[in-house]
C-alpha atoms as a PDB file:
ATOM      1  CA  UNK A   1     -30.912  20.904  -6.531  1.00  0.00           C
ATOM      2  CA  UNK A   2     -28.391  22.184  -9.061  1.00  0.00           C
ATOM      3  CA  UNK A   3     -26.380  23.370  -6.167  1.00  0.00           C
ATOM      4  CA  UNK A   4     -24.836  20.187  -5.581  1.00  0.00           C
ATOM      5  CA  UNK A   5     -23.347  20.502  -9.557  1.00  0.00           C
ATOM      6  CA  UNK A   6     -21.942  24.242  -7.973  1.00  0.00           C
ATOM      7  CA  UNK A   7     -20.817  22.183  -4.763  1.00  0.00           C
ATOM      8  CA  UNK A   8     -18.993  19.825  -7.129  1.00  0.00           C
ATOM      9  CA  UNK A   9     -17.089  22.455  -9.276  1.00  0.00           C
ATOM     10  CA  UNK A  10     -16.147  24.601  -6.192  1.00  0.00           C
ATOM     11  CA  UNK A  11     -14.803  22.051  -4.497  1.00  0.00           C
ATOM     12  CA  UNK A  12     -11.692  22.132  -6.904  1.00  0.00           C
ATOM     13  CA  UNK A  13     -12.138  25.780  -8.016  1.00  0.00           C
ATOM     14  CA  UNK A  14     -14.126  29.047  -7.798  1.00  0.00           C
ATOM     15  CA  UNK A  15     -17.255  29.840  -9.988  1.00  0.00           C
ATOM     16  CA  UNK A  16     -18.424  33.300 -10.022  1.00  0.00           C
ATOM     17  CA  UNK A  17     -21.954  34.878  -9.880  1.00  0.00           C
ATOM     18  CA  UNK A  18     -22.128  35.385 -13.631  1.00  0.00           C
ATOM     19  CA  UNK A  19     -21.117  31.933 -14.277  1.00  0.00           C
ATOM     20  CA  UNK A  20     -23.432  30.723 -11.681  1.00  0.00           C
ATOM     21  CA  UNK A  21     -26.253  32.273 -13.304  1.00  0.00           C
ATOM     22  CA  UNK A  22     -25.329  31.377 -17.217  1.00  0.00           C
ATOM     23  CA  UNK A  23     -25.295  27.901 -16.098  1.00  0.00           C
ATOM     24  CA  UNK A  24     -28.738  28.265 -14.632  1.00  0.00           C
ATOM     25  CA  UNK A  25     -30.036  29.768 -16.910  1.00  0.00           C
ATOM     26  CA  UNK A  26     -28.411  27.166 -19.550  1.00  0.00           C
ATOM     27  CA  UNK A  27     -31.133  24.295 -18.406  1.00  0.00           C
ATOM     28  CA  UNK A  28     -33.810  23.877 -20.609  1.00  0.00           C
ATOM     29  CA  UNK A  29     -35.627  21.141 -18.980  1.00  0.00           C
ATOM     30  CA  UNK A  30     -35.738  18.985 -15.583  1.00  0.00           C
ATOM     31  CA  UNK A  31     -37.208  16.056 -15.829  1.00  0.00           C
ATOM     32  CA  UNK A  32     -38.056  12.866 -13.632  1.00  0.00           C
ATOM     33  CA  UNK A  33     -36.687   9.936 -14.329  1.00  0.00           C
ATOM     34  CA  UNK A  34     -37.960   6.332 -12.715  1.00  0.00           C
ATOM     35  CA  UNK A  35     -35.683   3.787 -11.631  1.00  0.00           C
ATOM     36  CA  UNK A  36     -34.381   1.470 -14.374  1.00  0.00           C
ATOM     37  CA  UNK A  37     -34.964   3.725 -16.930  1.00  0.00           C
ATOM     38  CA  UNK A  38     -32.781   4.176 -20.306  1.00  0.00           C
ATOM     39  CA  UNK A  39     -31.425   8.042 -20.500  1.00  0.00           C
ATOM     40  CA  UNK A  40     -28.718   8.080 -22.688  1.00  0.00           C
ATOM     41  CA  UNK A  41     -29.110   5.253 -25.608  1.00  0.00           C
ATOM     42  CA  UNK A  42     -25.706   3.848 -27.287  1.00  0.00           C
ATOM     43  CA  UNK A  43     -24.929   5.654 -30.687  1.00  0.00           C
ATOM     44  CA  UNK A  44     -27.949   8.070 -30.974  1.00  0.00           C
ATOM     45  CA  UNK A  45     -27.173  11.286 -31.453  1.00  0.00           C
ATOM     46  CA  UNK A  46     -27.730  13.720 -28.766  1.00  0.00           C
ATOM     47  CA  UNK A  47     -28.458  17.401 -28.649  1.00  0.00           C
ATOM     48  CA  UNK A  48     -27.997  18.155 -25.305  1.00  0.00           C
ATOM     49  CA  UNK A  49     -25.821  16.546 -22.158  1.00  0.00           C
ATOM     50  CA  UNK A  50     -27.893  15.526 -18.922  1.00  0.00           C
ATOM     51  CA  UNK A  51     -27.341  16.735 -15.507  1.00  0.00           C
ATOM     52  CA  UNK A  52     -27.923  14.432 -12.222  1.00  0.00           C
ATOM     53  CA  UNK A  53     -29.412  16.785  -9.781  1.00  0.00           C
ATOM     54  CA  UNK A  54     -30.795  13.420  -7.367  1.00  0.00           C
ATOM     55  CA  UNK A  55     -30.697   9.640  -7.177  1.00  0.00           C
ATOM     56  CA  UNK A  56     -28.023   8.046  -9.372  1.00  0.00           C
ATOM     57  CA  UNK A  57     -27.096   7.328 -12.784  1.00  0.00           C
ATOM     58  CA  UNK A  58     -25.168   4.417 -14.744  1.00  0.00           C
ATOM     59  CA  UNK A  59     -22.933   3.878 -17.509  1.00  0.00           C
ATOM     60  CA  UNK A  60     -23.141   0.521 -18.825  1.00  0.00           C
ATOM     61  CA  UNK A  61     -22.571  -2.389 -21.679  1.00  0.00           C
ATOM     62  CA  UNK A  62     -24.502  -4.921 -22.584  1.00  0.00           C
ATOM     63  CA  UNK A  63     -23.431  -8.632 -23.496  1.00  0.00           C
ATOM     64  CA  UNK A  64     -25.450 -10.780 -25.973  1.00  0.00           C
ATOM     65  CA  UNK A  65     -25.824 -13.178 -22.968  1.00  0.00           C
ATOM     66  CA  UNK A  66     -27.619 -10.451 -20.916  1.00  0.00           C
ATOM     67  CA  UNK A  67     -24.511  -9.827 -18.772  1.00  0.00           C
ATOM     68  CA  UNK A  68     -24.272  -6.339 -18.467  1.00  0.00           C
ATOM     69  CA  UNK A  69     -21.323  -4.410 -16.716  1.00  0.00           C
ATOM     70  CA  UNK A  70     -21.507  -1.320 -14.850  1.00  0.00           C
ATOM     71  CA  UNK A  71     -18.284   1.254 -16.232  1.00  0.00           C
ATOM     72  CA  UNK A  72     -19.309   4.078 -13.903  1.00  0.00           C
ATOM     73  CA  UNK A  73     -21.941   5.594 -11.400  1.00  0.00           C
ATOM     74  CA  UNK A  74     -23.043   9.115 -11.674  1.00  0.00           C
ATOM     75  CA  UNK A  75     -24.104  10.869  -8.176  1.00  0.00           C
ATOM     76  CA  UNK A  76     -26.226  14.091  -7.830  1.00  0.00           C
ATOM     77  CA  UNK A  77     -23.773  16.691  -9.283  1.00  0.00           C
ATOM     78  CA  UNK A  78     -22.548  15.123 -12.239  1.00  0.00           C
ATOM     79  CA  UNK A  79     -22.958  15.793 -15.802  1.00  0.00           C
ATOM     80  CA  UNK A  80     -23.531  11.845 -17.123  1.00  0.00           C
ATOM     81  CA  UNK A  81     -23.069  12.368 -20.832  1.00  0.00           C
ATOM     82  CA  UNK A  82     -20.531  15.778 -21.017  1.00  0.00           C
ATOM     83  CA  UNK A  83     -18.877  13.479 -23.776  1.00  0.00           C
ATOM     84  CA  UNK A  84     -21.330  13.580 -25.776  1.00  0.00           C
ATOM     85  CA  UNK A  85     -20.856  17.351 -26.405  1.00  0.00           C
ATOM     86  CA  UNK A  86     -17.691  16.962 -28.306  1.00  0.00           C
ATOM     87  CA  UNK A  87     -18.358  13.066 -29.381  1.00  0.00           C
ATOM     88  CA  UNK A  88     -22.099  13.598 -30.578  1.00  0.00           C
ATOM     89  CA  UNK A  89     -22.850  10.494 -29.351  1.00  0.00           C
ATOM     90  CA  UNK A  90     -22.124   7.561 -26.792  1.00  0.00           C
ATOM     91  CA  UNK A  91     -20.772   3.872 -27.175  1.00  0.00           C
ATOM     92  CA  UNK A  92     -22.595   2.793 -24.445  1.00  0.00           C
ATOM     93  CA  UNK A  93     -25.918   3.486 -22.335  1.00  0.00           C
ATOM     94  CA  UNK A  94     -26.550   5.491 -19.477  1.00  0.00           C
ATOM     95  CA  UNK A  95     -29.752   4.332 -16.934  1.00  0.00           C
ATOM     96  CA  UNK A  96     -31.187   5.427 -14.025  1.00  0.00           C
ATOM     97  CA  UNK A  97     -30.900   3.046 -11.425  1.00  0.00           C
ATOM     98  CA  UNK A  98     -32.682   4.713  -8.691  1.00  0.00           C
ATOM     99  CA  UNK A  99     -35.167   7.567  -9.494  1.00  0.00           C
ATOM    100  CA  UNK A 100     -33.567  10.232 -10.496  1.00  0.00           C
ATOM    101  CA  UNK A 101     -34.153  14.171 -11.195  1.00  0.00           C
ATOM    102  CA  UNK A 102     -31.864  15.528 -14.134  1.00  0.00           C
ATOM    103  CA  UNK A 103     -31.395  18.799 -15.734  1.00  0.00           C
ATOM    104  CA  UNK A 104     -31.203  18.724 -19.733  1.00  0.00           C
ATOM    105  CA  UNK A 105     -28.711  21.231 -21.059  1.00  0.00           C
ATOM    106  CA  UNK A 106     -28.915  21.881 -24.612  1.00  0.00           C
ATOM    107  CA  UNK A 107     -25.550  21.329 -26.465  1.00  0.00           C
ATOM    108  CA  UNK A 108     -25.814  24.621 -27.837  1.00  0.00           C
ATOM    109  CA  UNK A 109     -26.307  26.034 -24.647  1.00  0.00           C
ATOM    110  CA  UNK A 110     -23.148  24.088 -23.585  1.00  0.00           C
ATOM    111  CA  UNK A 111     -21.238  26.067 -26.576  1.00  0.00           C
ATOM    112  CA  UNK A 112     -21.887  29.237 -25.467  1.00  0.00           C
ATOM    113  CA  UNK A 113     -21.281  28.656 -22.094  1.00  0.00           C
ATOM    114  CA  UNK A 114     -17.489  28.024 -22.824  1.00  0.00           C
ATOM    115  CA  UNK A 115     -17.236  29.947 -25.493  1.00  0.00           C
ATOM    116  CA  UNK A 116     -18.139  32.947 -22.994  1.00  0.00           C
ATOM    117  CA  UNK A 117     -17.000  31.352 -19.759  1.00  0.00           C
ATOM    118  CA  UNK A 118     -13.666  29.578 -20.307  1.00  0.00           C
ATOM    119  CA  UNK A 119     -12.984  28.805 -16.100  1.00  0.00           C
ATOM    120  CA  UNK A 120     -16.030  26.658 -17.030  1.00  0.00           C
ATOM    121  CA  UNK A 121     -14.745  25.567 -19.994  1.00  0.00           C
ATOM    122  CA  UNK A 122     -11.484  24.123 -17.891  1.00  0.00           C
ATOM    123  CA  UNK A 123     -14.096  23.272 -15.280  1.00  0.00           C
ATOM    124  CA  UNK A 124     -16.223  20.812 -17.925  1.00  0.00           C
ATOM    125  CA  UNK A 125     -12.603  19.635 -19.962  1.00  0.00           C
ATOM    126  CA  UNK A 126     -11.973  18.640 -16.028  1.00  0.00           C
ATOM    127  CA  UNK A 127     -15.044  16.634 -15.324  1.00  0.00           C
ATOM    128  CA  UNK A 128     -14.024  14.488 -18.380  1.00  0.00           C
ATOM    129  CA  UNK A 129     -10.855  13.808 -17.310  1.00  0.00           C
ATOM    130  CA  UNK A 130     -12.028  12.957 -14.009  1.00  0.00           C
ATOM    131  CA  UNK A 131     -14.319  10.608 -15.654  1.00  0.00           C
ATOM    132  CA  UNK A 132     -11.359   9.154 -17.527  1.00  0.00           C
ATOM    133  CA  UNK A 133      -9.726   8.907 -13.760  1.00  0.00           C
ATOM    134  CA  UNK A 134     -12.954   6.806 -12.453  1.00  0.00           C
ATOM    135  CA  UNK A 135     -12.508   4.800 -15.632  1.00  0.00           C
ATOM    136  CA  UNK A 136      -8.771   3.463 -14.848  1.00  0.00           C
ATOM    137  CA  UNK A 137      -9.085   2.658 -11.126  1.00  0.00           C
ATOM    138  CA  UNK A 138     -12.409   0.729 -11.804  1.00  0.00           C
ATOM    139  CA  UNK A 139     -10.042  -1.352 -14.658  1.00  0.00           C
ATOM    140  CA  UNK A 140      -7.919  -1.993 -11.651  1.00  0.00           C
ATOM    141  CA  UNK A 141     -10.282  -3.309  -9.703  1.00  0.00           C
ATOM    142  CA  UNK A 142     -11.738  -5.823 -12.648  1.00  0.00           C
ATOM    143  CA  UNK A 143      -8.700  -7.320 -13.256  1.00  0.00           C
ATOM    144  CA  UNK A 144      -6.320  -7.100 -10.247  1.00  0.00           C
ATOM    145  CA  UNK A 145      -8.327  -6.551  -7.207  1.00  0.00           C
ATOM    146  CA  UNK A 146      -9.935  -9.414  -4.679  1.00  0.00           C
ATOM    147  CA  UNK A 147     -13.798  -9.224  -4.664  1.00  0.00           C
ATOM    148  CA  UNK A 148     -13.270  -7.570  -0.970  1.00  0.00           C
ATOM    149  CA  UNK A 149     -10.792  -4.784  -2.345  1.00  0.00           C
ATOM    150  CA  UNK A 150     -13.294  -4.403  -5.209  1.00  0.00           C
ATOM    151  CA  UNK A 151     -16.580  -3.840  -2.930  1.00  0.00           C
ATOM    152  CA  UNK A 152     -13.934  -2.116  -0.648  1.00  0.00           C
ATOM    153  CA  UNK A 153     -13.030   0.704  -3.404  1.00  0.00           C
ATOM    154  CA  UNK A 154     -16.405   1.395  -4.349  1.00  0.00           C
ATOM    155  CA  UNK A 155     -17.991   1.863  -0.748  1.00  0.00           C
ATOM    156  CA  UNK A 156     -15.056   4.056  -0.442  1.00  0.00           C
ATOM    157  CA  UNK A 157     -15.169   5.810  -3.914  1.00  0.00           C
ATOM    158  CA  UNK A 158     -18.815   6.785  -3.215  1.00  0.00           C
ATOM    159  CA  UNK A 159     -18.059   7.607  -0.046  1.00  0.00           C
ATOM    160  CA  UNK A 160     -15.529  10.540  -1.015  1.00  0.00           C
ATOM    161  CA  UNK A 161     -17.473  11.694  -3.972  1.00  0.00           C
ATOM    162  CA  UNK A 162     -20.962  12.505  -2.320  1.00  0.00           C
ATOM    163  CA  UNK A 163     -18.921  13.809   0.627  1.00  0.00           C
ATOM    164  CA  UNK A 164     -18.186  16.695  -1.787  1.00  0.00           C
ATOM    165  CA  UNK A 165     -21.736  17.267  -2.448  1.00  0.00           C
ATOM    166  CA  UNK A 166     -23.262  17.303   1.291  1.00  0.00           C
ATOM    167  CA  UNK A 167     -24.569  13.364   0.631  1.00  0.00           C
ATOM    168  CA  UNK A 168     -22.688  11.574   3.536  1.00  0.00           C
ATOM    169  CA  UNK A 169     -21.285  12.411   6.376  1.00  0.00           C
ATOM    170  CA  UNK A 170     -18.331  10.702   8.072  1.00  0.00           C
ATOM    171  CA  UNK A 171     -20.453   7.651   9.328  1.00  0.00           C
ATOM    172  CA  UNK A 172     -21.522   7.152   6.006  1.00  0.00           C
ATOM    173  CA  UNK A 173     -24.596   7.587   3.218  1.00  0.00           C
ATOM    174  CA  UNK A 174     -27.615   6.404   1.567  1.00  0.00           C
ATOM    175  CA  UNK A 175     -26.861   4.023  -1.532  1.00  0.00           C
ATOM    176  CA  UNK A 176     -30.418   2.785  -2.652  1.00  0.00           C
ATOM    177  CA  UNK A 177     -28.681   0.266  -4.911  1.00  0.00           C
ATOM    178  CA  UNK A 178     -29.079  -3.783  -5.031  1.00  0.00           C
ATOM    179  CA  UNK A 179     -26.211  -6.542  -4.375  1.00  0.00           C
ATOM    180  CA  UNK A 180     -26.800  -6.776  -8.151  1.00  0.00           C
ATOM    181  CA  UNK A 181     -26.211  -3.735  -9.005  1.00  0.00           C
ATOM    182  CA  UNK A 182     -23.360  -3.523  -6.844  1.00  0.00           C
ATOM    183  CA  UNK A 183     -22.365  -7.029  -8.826  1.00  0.00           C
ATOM    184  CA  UNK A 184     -22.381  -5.174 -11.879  1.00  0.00           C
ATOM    185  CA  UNK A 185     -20.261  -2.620 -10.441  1.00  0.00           C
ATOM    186  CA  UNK A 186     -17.457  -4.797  -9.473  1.00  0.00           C
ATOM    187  CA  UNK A 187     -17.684  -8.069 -12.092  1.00  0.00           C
ATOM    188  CA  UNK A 188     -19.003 -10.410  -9.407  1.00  0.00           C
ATOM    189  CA  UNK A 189     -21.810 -12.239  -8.708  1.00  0.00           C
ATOM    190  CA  UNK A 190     -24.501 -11.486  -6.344  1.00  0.00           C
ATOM    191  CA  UNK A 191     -23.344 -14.204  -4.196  1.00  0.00           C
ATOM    192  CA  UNK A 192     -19.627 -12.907  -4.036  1.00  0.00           C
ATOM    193  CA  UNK A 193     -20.986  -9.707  -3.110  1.00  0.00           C
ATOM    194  CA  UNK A 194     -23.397 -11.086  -0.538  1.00  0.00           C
ATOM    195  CA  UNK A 195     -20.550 -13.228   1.088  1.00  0.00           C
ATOM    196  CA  UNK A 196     -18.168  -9.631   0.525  1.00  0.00           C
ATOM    197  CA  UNK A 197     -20.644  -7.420   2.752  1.00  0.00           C
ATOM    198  CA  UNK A 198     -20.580  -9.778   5.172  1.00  0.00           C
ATOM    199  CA  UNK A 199     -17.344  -9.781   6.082  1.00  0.00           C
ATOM    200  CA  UNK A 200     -17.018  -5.871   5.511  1.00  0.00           C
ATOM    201  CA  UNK A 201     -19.237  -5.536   8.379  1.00  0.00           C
ATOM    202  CA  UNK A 202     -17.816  -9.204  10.630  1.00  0.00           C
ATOM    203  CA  UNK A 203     -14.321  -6.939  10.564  1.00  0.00           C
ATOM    204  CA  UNK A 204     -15.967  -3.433  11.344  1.00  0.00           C
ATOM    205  CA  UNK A 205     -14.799  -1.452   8.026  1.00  0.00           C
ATOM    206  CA  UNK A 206     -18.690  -1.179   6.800  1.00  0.00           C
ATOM    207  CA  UNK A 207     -22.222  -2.401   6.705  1.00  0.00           C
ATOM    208  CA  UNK A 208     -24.534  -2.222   4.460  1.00  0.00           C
ATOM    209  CA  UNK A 209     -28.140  -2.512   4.970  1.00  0.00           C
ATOM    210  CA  UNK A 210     -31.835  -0.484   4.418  1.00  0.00           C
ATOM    211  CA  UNK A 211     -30.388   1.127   1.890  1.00  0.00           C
ATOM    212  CA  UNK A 212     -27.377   2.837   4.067  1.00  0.00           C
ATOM    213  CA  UNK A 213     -24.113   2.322   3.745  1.00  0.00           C
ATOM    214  CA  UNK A 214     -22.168   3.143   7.393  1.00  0.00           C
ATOM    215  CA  UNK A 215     -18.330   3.587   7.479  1.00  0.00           C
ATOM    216  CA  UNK A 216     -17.239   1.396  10.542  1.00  0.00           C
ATOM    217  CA  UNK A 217     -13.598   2.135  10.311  1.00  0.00           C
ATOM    218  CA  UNK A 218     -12.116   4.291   7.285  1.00  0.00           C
ATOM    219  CA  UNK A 219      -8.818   3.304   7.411  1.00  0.00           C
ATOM    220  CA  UNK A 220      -9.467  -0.611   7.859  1.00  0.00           C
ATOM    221  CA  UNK A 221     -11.610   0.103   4.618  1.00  0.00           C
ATOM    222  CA  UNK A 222      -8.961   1.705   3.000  1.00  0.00           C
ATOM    223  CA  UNK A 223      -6.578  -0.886   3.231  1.00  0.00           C
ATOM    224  CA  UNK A 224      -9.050  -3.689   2.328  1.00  0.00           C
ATOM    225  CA  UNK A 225      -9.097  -1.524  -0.629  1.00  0.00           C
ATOM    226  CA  UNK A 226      -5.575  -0.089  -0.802  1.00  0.00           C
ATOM    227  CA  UNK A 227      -7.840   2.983  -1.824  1.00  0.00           C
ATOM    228  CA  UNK A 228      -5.757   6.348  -2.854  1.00  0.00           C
ATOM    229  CA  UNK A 229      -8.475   9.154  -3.066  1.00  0.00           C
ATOM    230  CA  UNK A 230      -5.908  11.008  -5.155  1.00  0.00           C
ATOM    231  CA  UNK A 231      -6.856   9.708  -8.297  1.00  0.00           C
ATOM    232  CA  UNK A 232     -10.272  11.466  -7.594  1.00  0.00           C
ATOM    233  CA  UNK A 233      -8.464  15.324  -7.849  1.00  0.00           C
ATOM    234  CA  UNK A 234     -10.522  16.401  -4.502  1.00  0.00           C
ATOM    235  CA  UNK A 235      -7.759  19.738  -4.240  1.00  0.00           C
ATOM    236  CA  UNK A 236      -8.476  22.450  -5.837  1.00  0.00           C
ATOM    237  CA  UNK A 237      -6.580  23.234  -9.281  1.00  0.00           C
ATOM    238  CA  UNK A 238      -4.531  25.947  -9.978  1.00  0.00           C
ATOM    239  CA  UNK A 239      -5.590  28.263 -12.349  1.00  0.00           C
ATOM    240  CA  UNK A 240      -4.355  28.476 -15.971  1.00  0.00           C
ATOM    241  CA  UNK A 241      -0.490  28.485 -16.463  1.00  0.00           C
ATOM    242  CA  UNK A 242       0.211  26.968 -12.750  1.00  0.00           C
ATOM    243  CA  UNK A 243      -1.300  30.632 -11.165  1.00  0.00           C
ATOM    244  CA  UNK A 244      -3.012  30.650  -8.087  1.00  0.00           C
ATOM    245  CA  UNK A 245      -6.876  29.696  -8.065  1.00  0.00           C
ATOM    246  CA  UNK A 246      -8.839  32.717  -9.024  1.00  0.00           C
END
C-alpha cells in the first residue's frame, strides 16, 4: 500500500513516473509489525528510515515514573523516522500502536534518491517541516488548550490527514486506538478523556466508539478546537523559486 505515501506527496505536489518508480524500487524490506511494538529505539543508530504503509505509528518519551507522552502519530503514508537520515539517530522512540505494515528504506537508498531526484528531495525536506508543524500545534494544545479543545484538535487533526490518503471520508474514520492512548496524546488522564468523549458526542461534534471515530458536526468540532487546518500545508506548493507546480 505504498500508494497512500504517493497519495500523500501529490496532494501538495506532482511526482513523476521515474520518481514513482525509484522510490519503489528504493524499499528493501516490508515488514509486519504487532501492536505495541518498539520500531525506532532512542539514540541507536539507524541505517535506514521506516515507512507506514497501514495501522499507525508513535513518537514518544518516557518518564522514570512510567508516564509516557505521545509527541506525534504517524498514519499510513508517512515516513516515521525521515530525521533520522540527516540526524543518524532519534531522541526518542517510535512504537506501533496498532499493527502496522512498514516499508524499510535504506538510508543509502534515501541518498540517492535526492541526490538524483531533487522534487523529492523538496518533497522529503517538506515532510520534516510538516512534522515540525504537528510538533508546535500539539505544544499548544499541552499547555494552553482545555482537555475538550485538546481531544477536539486531534479528532480533527486525524481527521484531515487520513482524508488525504483515502482513510476517512466526511462522516469520519477508523482510529483503533485506546482512551489511553488518546490520554497520552493529549496529557490527560483516561478519565478526562472518558468524561471529554462524552460530551463530544452529548453536543453532536463526534463520537467515538468500536474503534470509529464519526464527525457529527465539523464546524462545532472546529470551534471546540479553534482548529486551523492551515498549519497542516494541505495546498499544493509552488515549485522552486515561487514557479508554478511542475
Amino acid at each position: 500500500m505504498i500508494e497512500r505515501h504517493f497519495a500523500k506527496l501529490r496532494a501538495r505536489g506532482t511526482v513523476s513516473s521515474e520518481e514513482e518508480q525509484a522510490v519503489r524500487a528504493s524499499v528493501a524490506e516490508i515488514r509486519t509489525v504487532p501492536a505495541d511494538t518498539l520500531v525506532v529505539r532512542a539514540f541507536e543508530v539507524q541505517d535506514h528510515s521506516t515507512l507506514l504503509l497501514d495501522g499507525v505509528l508513535c513518537r514518544y518519551k518516557d518518564l522514570r515514573n512510567g508516564q509516557r507522552q505521545i509527541t506525534e502519530l504517524h498514519v499510513a503514508g508517512d515516513f516515521a523516522d525521515l530525521h533520522s537520515f540527516t540526524l543518524t539517530y532519534l531522541d526518542h522512540d517510535v512504537m506501533s500502536l496498532t499493527p502496522c505494515r512498514v516499508a524499510i528504506v535504506p538510508h543509502r537508498a534515501l541518498l540517492a534518491l535526492t541526490e538524483r531526484f531533487p522534487s523529492l528531495a523538496r518533497s522529503y525536506w517538506f515532510s520534516t517541516n510538516l512534522d515540525a508543524s504537528i510538533h508546535r500545534e500539539w505544544e499548544v494544545s499541552l499547555g494552553r488548550r482545555s482537555a475538550a479543545a485538546r481531544v477536539a484538535m486531534l479528532l480533527s487533526e486525524l481527521h484531515q490527514r487520513l482524508l488525504i490518503v483515502g482513510l476517512a471520508d466526511a462522516r469520519g474514520y477508523d482510529l483503533r486506538l485506546t482512551q489511553t492512548d488518546i490520554a497520552e496524546c493529549t496529557g490527560l488522564t483516561n478519565v478526562s478523556v472518558n468524561r471529554v468523549l462524552r460530551d463530544l458526542r452529548e453536543a453532536r461534534a463526534a463520537s467515538v466508539t468500536a474503534g470509529r471515530v464519526s464527525i457529527l458536526d465539523r464546524d462545532a468540532l472546529w470551534r471546540t478546537a479553534e482548529f486551523d487546518p492551515r498549519y497542516l500545508y494541505l495546498g499544493r506548493r509552488p515549485a522552486a523559486g515561487g514557479g508554478a507546480v511542475r
